[in-house]
Protein backbone atom coordinates (compact mmCIF):
# COMPACT_ATOMS: atom_id res chain seq x y z
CA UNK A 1 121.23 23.79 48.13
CA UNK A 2 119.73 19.95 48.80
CA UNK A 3 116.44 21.98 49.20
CA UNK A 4 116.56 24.20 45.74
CA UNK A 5 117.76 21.09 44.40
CA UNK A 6 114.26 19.01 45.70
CA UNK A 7 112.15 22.11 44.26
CA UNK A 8 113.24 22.37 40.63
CA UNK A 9 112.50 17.91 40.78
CA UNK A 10 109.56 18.36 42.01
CA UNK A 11 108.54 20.95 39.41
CA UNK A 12 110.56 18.98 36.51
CA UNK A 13 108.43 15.90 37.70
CA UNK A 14 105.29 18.18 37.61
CA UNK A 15 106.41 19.00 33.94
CA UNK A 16 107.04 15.69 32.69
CA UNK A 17 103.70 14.48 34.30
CA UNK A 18 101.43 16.57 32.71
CA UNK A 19 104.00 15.97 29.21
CA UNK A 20 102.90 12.59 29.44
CA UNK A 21 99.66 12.98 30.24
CA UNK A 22 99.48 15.12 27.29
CA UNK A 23 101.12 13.25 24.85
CA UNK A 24 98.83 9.74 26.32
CA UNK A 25 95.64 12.38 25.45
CA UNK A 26 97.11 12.68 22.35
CA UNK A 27 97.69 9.46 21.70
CA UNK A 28 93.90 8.46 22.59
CA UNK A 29 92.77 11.04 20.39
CA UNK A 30 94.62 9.27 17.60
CA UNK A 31 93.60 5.54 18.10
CA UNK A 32 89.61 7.21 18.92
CA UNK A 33 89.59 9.03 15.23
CA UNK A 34 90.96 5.57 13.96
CA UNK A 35 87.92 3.90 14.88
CA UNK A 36 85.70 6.46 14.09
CA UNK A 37 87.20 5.93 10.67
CA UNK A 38 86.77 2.63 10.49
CA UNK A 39 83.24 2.47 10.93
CA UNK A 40 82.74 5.57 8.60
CA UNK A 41 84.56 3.64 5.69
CA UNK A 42 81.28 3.55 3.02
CA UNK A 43 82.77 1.86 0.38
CA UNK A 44 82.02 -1.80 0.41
CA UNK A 45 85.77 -2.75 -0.89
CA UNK A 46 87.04 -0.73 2.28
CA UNK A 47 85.21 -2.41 4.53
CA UNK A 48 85.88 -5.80 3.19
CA UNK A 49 89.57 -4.75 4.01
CA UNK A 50 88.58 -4.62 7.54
CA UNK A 51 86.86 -7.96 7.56
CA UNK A 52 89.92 -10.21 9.34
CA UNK A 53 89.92 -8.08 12.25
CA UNK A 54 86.59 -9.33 13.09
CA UNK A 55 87.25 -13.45 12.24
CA UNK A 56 89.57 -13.84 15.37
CA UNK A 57 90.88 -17.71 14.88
CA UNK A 58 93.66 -17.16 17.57
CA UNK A 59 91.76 -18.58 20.98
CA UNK A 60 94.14 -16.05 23.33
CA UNK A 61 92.69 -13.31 21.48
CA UNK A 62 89.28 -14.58 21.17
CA UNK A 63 89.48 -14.96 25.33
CA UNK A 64 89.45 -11.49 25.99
CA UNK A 65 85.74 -11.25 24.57
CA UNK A 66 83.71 -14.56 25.57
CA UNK A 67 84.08 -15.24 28.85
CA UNK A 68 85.53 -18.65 30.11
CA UNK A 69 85.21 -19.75 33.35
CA UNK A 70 81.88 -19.37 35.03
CA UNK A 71 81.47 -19.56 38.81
CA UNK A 72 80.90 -22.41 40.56
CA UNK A 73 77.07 -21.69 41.44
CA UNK A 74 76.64 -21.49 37.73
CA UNK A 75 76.70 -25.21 37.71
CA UNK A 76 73.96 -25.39 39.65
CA UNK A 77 71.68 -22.71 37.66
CA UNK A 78 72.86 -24.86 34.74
CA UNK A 79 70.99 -28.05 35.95
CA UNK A 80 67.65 -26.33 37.15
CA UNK A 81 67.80 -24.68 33.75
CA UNK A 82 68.23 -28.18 32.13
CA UNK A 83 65.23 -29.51 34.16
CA UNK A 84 63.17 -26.79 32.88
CA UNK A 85 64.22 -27.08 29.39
CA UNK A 86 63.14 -30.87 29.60
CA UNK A 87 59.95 -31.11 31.06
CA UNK A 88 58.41 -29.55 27.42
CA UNK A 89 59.57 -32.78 25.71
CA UNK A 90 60.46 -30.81 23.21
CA UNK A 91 64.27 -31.37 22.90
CA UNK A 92 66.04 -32.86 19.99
CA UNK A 93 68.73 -34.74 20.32
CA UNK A 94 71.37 -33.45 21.75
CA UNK A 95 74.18 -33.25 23.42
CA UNK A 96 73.56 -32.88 27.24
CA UNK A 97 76.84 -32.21 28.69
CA UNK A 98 77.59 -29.71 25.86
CA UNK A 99 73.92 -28.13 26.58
CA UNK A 100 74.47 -27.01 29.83
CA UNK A 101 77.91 -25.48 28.34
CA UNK A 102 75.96 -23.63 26.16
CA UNK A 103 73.85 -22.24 29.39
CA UNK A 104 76.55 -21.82 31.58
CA UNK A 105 77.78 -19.84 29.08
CA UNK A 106 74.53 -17.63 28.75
CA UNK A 107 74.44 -17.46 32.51
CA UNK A 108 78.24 -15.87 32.47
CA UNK A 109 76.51 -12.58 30.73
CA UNK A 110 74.25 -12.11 32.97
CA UNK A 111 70.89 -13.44 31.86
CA UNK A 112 68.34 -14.13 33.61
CA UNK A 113 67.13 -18.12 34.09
CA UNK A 114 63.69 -17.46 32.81
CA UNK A 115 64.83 -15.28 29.68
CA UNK A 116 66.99 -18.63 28.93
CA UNK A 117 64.43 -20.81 29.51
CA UNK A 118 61.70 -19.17 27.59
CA UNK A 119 64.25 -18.42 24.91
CA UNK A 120 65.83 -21.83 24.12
CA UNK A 121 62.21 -23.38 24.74
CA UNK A 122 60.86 -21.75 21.90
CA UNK A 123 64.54 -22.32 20.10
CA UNK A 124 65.81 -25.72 20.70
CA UNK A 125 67.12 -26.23 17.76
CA UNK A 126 70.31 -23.62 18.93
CA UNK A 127 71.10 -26.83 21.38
CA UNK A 128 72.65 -28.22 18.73
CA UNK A 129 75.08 -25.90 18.23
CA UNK A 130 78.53 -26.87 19.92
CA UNK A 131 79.25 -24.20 22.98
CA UNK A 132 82.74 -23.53 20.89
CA UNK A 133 80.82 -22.35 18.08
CA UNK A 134 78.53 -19.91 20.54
CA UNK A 135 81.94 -18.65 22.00
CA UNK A 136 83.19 -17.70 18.24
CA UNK A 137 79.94 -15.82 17.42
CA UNK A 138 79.95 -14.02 20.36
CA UNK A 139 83.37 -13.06 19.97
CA UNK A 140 82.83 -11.84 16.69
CA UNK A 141 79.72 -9.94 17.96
CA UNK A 142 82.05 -8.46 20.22
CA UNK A 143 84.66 -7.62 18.13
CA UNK A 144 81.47 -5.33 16.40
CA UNK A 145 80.86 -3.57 19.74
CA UNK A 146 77.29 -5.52 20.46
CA UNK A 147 76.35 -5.70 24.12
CA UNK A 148 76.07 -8.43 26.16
CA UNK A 149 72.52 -7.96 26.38
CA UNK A 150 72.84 -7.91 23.05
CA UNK A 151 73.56 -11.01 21.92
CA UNK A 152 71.00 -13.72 22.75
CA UNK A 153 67.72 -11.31 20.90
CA UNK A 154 70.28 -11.19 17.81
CA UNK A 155 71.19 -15.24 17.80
CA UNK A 156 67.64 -16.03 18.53
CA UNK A 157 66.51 -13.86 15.86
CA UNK A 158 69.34 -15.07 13.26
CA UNK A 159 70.41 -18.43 14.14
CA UNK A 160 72.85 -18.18 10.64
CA UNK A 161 74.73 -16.16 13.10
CA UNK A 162 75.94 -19.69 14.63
CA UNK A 163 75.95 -21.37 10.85
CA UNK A 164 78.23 -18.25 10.33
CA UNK A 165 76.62 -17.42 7.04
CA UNK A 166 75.59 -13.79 7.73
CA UNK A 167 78.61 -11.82 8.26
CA UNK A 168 79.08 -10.17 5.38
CA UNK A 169 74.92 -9.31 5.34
CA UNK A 170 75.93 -7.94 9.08
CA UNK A 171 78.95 -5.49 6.81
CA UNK A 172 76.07 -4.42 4.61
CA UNK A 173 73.50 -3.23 6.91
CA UNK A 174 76.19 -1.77 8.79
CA UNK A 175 76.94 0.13 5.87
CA UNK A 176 73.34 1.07 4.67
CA UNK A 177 72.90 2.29 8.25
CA UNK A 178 75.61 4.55 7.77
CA UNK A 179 74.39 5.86 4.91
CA UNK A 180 70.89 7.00 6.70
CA UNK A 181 73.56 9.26 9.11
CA UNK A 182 72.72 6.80 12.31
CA UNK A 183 75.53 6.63 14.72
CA UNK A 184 77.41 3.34 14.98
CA UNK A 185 76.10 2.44 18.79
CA UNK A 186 72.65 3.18 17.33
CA UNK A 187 73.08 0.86 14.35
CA UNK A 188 74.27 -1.57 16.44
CA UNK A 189 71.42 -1.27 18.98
CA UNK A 190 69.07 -0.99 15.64
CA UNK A 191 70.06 -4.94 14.56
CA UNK A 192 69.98 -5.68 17.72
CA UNK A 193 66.22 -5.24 18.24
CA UNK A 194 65.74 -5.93 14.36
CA UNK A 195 67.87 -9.68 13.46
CA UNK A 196 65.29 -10.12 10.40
CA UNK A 197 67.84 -7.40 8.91
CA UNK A 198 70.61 -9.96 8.28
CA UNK A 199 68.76 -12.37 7.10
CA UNK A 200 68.66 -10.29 3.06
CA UNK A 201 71.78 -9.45 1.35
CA UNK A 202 69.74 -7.37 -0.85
CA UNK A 203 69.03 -3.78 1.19
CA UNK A 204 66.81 -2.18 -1.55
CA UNK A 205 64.09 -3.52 0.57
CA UNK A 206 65.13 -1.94 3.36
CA UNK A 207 65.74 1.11 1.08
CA UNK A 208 62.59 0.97 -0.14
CA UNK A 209 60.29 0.87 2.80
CA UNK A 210 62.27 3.63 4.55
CA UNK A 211 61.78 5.80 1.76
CA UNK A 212 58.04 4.90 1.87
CA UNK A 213 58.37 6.73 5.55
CA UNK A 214 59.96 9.69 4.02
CA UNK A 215 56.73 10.76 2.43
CA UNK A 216 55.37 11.83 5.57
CA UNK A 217 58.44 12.76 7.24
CA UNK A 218 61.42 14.31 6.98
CA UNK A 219 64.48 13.00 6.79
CA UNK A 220 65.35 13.69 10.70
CA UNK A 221 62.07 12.34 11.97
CA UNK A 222 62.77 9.20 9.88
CA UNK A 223 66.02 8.78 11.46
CA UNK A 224 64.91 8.99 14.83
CA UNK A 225 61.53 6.53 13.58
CA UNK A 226 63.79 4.16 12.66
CA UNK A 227 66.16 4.24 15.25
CA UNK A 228 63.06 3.72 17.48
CA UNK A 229 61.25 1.06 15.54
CA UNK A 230 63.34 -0.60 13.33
CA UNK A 231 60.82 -2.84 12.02
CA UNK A 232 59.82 -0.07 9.56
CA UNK A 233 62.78 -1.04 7.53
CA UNK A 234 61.47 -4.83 7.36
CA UNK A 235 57.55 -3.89 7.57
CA UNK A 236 55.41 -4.11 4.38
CA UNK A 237 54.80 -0.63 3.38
CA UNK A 238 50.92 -1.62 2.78
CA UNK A 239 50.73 -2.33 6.80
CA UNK A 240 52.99 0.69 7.94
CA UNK A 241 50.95 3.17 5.89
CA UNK A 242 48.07 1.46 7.65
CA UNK A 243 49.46 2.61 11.12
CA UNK A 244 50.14 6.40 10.05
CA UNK A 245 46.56 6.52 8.36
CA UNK A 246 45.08 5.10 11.70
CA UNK A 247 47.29 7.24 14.23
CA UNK A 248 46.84 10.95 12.03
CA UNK A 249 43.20 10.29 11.20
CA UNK A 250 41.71 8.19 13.95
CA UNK A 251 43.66 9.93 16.91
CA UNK A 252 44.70 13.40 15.21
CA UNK A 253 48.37 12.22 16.28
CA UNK A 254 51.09 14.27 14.48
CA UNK A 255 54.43 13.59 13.39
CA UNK A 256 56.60 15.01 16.45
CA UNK A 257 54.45 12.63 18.74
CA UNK A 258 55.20 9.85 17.07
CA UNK A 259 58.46 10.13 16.84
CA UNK A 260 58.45 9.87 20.78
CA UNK A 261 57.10 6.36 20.70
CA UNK A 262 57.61 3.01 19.55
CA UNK A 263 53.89 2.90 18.03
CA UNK A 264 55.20 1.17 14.51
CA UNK A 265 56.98 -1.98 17.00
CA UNK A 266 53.14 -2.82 17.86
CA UNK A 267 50.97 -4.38 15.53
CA UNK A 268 47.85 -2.32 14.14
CA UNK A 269 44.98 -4.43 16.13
CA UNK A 270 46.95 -3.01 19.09
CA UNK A 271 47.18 0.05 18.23
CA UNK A 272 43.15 0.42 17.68
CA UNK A 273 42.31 -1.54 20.78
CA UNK A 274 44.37 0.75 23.08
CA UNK A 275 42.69 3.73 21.17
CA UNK A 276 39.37 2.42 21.48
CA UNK A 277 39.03 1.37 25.14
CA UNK A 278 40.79 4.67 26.09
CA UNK A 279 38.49 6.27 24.15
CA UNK A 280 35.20 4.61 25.33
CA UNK A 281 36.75 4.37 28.95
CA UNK A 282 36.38 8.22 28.16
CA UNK A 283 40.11 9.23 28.53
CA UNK A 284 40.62 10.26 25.34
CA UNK A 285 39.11 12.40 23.18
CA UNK A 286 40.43 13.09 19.53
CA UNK A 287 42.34 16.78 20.02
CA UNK A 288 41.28 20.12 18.87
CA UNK A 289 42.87 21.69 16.11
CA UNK A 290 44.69 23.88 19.09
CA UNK A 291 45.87 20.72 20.69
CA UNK A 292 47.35 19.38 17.25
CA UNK A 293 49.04 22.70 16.74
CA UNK A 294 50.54 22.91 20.40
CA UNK A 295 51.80 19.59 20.55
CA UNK A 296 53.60 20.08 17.23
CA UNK A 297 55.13 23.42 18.08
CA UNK A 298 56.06 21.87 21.80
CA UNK A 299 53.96 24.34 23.53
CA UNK A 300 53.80 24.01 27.12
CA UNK A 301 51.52 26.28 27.84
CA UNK A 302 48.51 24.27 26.56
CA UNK A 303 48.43 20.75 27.83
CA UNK A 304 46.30 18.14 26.53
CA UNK A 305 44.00 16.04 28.98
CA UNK A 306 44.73 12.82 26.52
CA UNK A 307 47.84 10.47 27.20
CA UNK A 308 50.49 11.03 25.15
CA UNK A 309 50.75 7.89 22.48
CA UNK A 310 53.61 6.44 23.94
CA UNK A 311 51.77 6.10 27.29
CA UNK A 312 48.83 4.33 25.06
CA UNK A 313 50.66 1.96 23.27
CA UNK A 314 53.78 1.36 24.78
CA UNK A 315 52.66 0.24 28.16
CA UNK A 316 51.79 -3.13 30.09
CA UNK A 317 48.10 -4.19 30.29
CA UNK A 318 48.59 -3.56 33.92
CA UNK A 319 50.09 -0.28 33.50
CA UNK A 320 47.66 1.32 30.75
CA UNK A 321 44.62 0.15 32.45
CA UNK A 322 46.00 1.13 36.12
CA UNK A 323 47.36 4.19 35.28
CA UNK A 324 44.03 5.81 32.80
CA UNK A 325 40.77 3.52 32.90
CA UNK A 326 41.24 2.37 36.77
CA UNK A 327 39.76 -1.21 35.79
CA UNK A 328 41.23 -4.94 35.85
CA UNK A 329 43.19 -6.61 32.94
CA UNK A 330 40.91 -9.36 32.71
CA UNK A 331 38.43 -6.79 31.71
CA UNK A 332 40.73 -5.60 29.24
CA UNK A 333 41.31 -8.54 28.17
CA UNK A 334 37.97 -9.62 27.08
CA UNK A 335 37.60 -6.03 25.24
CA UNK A 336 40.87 -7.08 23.71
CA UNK A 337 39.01 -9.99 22.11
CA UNK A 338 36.37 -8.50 21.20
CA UNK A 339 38.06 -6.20 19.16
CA UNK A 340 40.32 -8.66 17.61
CA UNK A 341 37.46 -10.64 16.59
CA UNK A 342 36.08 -7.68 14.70
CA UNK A 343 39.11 -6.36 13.16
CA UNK A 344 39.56 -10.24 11.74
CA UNK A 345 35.68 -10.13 10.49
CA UNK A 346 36.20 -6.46 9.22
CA UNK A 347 39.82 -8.28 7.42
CA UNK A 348 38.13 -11.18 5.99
CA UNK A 349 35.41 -8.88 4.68
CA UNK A 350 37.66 -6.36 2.99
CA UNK A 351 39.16 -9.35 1.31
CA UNK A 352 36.60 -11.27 0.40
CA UNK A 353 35.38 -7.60 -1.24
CA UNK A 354 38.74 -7.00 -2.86
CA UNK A 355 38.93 -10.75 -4.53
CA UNK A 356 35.00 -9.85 -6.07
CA UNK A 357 37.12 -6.80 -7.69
CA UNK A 358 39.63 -8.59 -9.14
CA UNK A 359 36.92 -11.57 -10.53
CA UNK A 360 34.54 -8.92 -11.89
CA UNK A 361 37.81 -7.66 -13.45
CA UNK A 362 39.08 -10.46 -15.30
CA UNK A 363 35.62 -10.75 -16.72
């Protein structure tokens, strides 16, 4: 009987178990479509609702995103940083003591000491920020869903992000991002690499140059263009229409292609100097009409001797001329020059040209 007894527990344990587990499954289901609501919201009055979730004033809250207490070799770090910092001369006035807060700080997500160096050098003026004002940004930035490696590029590139004067440009990107049917990690990651978009609260800008890249694609290869290079939303149109003309006439690139690189992140003097000493270094050759057609269908069976555009632009100096022109950087280098100092004459002379237009014009 004791033993009939410990079988039907056992399986009423089993039953309850895998209830539970159930019901917790259901329960995550529930809170996951709640958040996937709350970042589909479109309407600018809904989102505004959800606005004091993200200003967290209540420092046992705020806790559980910026980290506090760094270890003890961070103090160390800290001070070589410090050292670093100060042999520019460069500094304002500041605040040591609440300067190597701030880099302890930045040291407790994990960056390296030479991305801090190199990025408060060329940023001192974020020194002056009190480290309790870096711990409420980041919180909030959080409370968004950025990364950690997330969050110096965006400060850097937005320092009203430590005034605290941006948030609501932050809802409205947020929101025009939805709106071009980018996922929310993606928009995230998009601002991220992009902090010139909160620094407008007027998107028709944005609106307008991505519908300036819907003219020669469609609306899919846009999305994944922009998700890839989200300059093009804060480009001039003149200079990204520059870039397509160059990469579909110059280098008979096509659309699919491009979409696989981040060609449009690059400006167009590097783009034409990559081309051009691949070219004369005789590793590329502008493709057939077969190659064009393969490439865009994503034939395998023909396969093109050029590198693919990613591999041309996207690359070190070391790695580009390593990998396809087996010579030195330095001697890429000086060709690099040399075709910068062209392009600039060729510039100068296509404006000097355009303001003879505009004279003979007004005449």
């Amino acid at each position: 009987m004791f033993f009939c007894d410990n079988i039907m527990f056992r399986i009423f344990a089993v039953k309850v178990s895998a209830l539970s587990r159930k019901i917790c499954y259901g329960s995550l289901r529930c809170h996951s479509l709640a958040v996937d609501l709350k970042y589909t919201m479109i309407s600018r009055n809904v989102f505004a609702d959800t606005r004091p979730c993200v200003q967290i004033t209540d420092f046992r809250y705020r806790s559980r995103y910026a980290k506090e207490v760094p270890p003890p070799d961070f103090e160390v770090q800290a001070d070589v940083i410090w050292k670093e910092l100060c042999r520019g001369n460069r500094l304002p006035v500041v605040d040591v003591q609440n300067c190597k807060e701030v880099i302890k700080f930045l040291l407790s997500f994990h960056y390296h000491k030479n991305v801090i160096v190199r990025e408060l050098f060329e940023n001192t003026v974020l020194l002056k920020f009190p480290v309790s004002r870096w711990k409420e940004t980041i919180s909030v930035l959080q409370s968004y869903g950025f990364l950690e490696r997330q969050f110096l590029p965006l400060i850097v590139g937005c320092h009203g992000l430590l005034h605290g004067t941006v948030w609501k440009n932050l809802q409205d990107i947020l929101i025009f991002l939805h709106s071009l049917h980018i996922s929310y990690p993606q928009r995230l990651e998009v601002i991220a690499r992009n902090p010139l978009l909160l620094l407008t609260d007027d998107t028709r800008l944005f609106l307008h140059n991505y519908t300036n890249v819907l003219k020669i694609f469609t609306k899919n290869e846009a999305q994944t263009l922009v998700v890839r290079n989200p300059n093009l939303l804060t480009d001039p149109g003149k200079e990204t229409n520059k870039k397509i003309n160059y990469v579909y006439n110059e280098m008979g690139i096509r659309p699919k292609e491009v979409m696989r690189s981040r060609v449009f992140e690059h400006p167009l003097t590097h783009i034409i100097t990559r081309h051009q000493f691949a070219e004369r270094a005789g590793i590329y050759k502008f493709p057939s009409k077969t190659e064009i057609a393969a490439k865009e269908l994503s034939l395998q069976t023909l396969r093109s001797a050029n590198p693919s555009l990613s591999d041309l632009v996207d690359t070190s100096d070391a790695s580009f001329v390593y990998s396809f022109c087996s010579m030195t950087v330095p001697e890429y280098e000086a060709f690099a020059a040399m075709m910068t100092e062209e392009l600039r004459e060729e510039i100068e002379h296509e404006s000097e040209n355009d303001s003879d237009f505009s004279d003979s014009d007004s005449e």
